[in-house]
N, C-alpha and C. Protein backbone atom coordinates (compact mmCIF):
# COMPACT_ATOMS: atom_id res chain seq x y z
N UNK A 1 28.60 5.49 1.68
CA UNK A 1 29.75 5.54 2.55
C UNK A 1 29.74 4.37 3.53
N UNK A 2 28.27 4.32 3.89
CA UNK A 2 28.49 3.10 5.39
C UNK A 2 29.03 1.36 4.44
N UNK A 3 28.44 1.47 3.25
CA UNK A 3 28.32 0.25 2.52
C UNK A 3 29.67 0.03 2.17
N UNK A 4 30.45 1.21 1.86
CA UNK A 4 32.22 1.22 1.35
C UNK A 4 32.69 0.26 2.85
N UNK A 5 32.37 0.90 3.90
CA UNK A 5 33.55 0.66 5.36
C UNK A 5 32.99 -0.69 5.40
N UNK A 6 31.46 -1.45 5.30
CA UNK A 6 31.10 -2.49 5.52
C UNK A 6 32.57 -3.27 4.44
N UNK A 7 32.57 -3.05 3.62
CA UNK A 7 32.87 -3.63 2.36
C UNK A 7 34.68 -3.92 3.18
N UNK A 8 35.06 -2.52 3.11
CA UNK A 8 36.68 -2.81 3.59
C UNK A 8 36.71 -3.35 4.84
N UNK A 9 35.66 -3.64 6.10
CA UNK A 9 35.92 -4.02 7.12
C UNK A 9 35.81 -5.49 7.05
N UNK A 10 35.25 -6.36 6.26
CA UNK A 10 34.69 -7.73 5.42
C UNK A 10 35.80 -8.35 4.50
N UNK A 11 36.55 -7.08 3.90
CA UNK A 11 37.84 -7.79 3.09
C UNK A 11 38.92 -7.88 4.06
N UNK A 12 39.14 -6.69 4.72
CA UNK A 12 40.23 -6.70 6.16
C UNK A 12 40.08 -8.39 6.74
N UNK A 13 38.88 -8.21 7.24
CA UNK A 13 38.74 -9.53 8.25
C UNK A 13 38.87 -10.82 6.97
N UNK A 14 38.14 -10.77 5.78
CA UNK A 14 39.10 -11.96 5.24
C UNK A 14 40.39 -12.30 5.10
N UNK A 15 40.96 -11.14 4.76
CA UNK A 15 42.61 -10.83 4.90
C UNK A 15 43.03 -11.69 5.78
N UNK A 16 42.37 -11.23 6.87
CA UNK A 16 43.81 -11.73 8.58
C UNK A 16 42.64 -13.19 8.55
N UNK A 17 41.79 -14.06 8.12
CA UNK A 17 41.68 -15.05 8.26
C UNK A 17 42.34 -15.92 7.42
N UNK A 18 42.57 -15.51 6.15
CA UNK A 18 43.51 -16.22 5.28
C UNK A 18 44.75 -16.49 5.82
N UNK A 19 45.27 -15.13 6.56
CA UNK A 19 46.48 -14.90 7.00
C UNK A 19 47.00 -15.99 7.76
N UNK A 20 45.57 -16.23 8.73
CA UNK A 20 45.91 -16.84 9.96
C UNK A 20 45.46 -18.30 9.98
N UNK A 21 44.76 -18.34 8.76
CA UNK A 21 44.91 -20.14 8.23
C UNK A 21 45.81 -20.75 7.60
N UNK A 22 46.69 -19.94 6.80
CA UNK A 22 48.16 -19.86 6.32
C UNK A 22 49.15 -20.36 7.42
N UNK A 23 49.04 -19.20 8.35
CA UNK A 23 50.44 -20.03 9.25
C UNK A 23 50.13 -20.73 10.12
N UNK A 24 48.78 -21.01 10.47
CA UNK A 24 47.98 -22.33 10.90
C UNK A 24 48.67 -23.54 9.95
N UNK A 25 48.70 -23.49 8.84
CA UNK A 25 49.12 -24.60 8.41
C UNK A 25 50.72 -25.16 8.42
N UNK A 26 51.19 -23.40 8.50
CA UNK A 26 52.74 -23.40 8.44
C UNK A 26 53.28 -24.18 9.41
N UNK A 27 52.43 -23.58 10.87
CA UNK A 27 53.22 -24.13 12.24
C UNK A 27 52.31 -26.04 12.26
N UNK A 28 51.64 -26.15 11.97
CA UNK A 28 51.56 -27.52 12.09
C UNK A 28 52.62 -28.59 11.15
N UNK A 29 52.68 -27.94 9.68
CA UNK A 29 53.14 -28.01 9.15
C UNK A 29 55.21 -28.42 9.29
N UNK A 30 55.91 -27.44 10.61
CA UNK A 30 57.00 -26.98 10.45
C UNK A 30 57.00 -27.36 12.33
N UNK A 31 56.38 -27.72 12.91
CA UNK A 31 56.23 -27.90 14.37
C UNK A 31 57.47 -27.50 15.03
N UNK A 32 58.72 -28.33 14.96
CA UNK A 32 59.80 -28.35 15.76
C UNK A 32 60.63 -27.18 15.47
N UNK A 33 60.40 -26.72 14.17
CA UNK A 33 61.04 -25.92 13.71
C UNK A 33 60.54 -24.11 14.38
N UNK A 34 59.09 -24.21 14.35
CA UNK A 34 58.17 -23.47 14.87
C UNK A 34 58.43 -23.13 16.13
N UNK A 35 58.75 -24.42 17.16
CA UNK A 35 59.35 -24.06 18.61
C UNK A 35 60.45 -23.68 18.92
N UNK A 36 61.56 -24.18 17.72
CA UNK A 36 62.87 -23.71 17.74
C UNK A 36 63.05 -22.36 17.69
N UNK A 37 62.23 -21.44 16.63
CA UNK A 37 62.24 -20.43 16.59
C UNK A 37 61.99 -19.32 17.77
N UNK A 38 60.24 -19.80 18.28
CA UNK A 38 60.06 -19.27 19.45
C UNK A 38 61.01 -19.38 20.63
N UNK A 39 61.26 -20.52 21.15
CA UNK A 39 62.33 -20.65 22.25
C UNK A 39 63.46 -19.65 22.14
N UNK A 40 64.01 -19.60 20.91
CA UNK A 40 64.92 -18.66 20.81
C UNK A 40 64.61 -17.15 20.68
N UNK A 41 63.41 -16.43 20.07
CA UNK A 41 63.13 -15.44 20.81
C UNK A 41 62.72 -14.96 21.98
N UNK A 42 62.10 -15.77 22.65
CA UNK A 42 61.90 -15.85 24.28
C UNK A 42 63.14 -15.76 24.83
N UNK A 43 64.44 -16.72 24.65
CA UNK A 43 66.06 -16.56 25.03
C UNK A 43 66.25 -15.23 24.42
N UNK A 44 66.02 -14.54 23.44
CA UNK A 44 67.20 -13.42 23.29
C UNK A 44 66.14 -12.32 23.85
N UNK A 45 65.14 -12.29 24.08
CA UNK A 45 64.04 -11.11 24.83
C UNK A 45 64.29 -11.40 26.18
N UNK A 46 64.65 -12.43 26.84
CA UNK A 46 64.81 -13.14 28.05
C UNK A 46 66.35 -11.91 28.57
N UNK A 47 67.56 -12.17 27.20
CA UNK A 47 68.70 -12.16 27.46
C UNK A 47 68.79 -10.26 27.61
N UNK A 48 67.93 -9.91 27.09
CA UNK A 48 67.81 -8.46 26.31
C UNK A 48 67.15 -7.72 27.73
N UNK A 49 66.45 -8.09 28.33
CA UNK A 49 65.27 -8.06 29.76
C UNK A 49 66.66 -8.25 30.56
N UNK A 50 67.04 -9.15 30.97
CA UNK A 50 68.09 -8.84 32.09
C UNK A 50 69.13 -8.34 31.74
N UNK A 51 69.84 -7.67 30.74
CA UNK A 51 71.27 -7.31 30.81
C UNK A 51 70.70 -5.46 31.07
N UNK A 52 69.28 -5.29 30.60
CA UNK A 52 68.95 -3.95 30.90
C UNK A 52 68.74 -3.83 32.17
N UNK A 53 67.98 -5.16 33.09
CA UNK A 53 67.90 -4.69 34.64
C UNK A 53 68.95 -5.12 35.19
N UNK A 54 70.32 -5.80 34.61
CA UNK A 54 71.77 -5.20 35.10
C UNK A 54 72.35 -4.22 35.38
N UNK A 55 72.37 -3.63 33.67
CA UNK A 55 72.71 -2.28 33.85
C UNK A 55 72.14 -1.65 34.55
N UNK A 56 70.82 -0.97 34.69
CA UNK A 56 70.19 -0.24 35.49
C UNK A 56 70.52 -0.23 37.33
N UNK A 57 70.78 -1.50 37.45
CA UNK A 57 71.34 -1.86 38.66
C UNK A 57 72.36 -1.37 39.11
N UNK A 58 73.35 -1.32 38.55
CA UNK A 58 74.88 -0.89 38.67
C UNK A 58 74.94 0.58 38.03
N UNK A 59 73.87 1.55 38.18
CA UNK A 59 74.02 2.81 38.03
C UNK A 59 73.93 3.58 39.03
């Protein structure tokens, strides 16, 4: 049993390192495009964050 969880906790963590050398390459790869994206979810979480502490305001 301990040797199974060793086993899936060893493939897990290869998993999310592949994962995360992947879009390591993506965002170097895609740079401007990469910030374009972010900037614009920061603007609509930005936009989403104050129209709720509007509303809340005017209740």
């Amino acid at each position: 049993m301990k040797h199974e969880v060793t086993d899936l906790t060893e493939e897990i963590s290869n998993r999310a390192l592949k994962g995360a050398k992947i879009t390591d390459q993506a965002m170097h790869k895609h740079v401007y495009k990469a910030i374009s994206i972010a900037a614009g979810v920061g603007a609509l979480v930005g936009f989403v964050i104050g129209r709720r502490r509007h509303s809340q305001n005017n209740e």
